[in-house]
Protein backbone atom coordinates (compact mmCIF):
# COMPACT_ATOMS: atom_id res chain seq x y z
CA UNK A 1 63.44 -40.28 19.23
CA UNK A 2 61.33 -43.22 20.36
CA UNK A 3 57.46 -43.77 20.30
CA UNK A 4 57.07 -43.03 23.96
CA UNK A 5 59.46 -39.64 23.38
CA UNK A 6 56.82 -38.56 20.40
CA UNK A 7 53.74 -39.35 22.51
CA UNK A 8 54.59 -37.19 25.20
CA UNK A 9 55.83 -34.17 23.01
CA UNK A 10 51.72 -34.97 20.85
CA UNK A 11 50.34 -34.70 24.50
CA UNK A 12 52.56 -31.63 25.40
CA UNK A 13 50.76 -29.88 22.18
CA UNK A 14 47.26 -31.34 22.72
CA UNK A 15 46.68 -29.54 25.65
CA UNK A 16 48.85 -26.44 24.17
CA UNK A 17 46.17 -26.23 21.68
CA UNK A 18 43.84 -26.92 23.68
CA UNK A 19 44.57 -23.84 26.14
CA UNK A 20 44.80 -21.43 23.43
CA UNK A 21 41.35 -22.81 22.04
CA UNK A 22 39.59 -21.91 25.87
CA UNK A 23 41.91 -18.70 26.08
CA UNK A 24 40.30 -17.77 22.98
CA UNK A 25 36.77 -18.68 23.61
CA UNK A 26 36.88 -16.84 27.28
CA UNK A 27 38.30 -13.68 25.16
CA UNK A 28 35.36 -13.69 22.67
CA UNK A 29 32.51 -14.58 25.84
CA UNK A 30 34.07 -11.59 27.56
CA UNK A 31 34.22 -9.12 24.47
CA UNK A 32 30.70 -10.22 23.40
CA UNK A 33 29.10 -9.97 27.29
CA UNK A 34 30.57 -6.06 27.22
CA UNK A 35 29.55 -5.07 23.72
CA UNK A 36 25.71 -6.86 24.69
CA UNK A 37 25.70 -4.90 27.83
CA UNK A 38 26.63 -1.92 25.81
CA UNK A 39 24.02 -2.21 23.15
CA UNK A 40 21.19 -2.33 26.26
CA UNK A 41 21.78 0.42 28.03
């Protein structure tokens, strides 16, 4: 494989990574918004 060949798969994975990193963060907002609303009723 050539440079330009490994660049694109490192940028294919960057934003991989960096999808699952959001997709994780909504997750958490969403579970911790429910269990706050829970705890104030």
């Amino acid at each position: 494989m050539n440079a330009v060949a490994f660049m694109h798969a490192a940028y294919v994975v960057v934003w991989v990574v960096l999808g699952g990193y959001l997709a994780d963060l909504l997750a958490r907002y969403v579970k911790l918004k429910k269990e706050l609303k829970d705890l104030t009723k």
